[in-house]
Protein backbone atom coordinates (compact mmCIF):
# COMPACT_ATOMS: atom_id res chain seq x y z
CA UNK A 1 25.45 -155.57 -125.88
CA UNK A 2 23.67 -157.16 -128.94
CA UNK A 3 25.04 -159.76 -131.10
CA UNK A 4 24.13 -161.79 -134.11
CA UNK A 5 24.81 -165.29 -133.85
CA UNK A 6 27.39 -164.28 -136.96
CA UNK A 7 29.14 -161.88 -134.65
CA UNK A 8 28.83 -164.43 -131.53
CA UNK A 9 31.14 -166.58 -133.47
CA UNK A 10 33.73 -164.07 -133.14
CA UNK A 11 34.28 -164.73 -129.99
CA UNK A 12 34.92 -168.56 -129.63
CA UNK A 13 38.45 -168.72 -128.02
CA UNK A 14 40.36 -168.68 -131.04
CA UNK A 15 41.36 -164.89 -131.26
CA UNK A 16 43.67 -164.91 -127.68
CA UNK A 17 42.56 -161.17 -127.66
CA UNK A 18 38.79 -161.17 -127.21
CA UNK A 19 36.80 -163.07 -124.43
CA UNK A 20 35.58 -166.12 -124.77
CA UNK A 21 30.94 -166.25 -124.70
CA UNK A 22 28.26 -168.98 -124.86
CA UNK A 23 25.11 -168.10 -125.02
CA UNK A 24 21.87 -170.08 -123.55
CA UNK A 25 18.56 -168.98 -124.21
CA UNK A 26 19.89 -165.84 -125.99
CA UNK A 27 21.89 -164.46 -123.48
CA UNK A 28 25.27 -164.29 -123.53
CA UNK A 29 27.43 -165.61 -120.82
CA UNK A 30 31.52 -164.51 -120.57
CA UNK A 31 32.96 -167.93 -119.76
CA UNK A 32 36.88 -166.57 -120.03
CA UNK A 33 37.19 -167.92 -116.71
CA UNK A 34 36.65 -171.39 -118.03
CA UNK A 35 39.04 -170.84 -120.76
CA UNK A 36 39.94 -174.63 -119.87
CA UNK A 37 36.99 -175.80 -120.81
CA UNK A 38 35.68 -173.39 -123.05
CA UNK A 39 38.97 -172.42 -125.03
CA UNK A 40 40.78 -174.03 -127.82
CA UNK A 41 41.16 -177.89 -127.05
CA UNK A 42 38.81 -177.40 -124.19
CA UNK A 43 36.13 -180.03 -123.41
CA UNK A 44 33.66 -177.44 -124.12
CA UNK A 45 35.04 -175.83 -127.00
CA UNK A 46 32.71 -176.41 -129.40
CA UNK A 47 29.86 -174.39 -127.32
CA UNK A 48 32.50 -171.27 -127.49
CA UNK A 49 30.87 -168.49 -129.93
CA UNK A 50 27.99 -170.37 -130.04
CA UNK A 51 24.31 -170.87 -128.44
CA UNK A 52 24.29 -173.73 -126.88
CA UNK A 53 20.79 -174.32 -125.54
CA UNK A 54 19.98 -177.07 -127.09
CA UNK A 55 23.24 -179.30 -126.79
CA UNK A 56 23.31 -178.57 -123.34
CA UNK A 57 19.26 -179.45 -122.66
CA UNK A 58 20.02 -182.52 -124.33
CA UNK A 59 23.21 -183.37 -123.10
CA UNK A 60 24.70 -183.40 -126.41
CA UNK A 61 28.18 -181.93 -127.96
CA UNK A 62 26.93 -182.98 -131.64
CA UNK A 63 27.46 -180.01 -133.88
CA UNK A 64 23.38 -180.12 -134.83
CA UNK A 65 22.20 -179.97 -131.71
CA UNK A 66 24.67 -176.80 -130.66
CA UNK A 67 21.97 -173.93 -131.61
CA UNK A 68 19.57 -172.35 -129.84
CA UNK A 69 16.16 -173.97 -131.21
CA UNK A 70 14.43 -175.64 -128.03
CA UNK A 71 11.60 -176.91 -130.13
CA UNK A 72 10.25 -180.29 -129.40
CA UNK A 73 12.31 -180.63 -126.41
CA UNK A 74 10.57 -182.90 -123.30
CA UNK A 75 9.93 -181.49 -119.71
CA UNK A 76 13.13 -183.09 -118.75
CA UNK A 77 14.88 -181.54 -120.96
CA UNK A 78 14.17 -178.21 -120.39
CA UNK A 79 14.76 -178.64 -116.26
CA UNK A 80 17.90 -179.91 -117.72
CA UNK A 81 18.76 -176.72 -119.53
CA UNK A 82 17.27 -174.74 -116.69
CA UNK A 83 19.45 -175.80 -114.26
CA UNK A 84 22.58 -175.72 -116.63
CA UNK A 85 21.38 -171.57 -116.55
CA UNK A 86 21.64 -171.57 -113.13
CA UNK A 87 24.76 -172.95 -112.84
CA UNK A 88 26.29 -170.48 -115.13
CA UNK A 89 24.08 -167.40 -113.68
CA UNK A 90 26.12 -168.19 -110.45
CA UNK A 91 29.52 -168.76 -112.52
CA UNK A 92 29.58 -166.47 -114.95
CA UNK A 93 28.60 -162.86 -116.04
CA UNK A 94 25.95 -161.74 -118.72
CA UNK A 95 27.18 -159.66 -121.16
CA UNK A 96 24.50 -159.51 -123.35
CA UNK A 97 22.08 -160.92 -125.36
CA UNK A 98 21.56 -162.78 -129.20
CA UNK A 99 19.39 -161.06 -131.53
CA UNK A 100 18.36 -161.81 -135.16
């Protein structure tokens, strides 16, 4: 399945109905499993709908760094969001992928 980041959004938790993604690196994760910490109120709720690469390469939840430009990110960084994609790789299914 394709989605625009405009259709991502859809599914952020708030519509009960529809599973919750996050995307990293363009690929879309279903993290309705977490719903704790992914859902409404969740720790990790702002990620919901949303790609998250950069936020989570940084170790950031502010709202400008939740997107998926890795530009001018260090080494460190990207190990950072590399292992973050193996942890949810192991965790999670793929259910698709973000396109333009």
């Amino acid at each position: 399945m394709d989605l625009t980041p405009q259709q991502l959004l859809q599914f952020n938790g708030s519509d009960p109905s529809k599973p919750i993604y996050v995307a990293i690196n363009g690929r879309i994760y279903d993290v309705s499993a977490g719903k704790s910490f992914y859902g409404p109120g969740g720790a990790y709720a702002m990620f919901a709908g949303k790609d998250a690469s950069r936020a989570l390469a940084k170790m950031s939840k502010n709202e400008e760094d939740i997107c998926a430009n890795l530009g001018g990110l260090s080494e460190k960084e990207m190990g950072v969001l590399n292992d973050w994609i193996k942890k949810f790789e192991a965790k999670y299914p793929i259910v698709g992928r973000v396109v333009s």
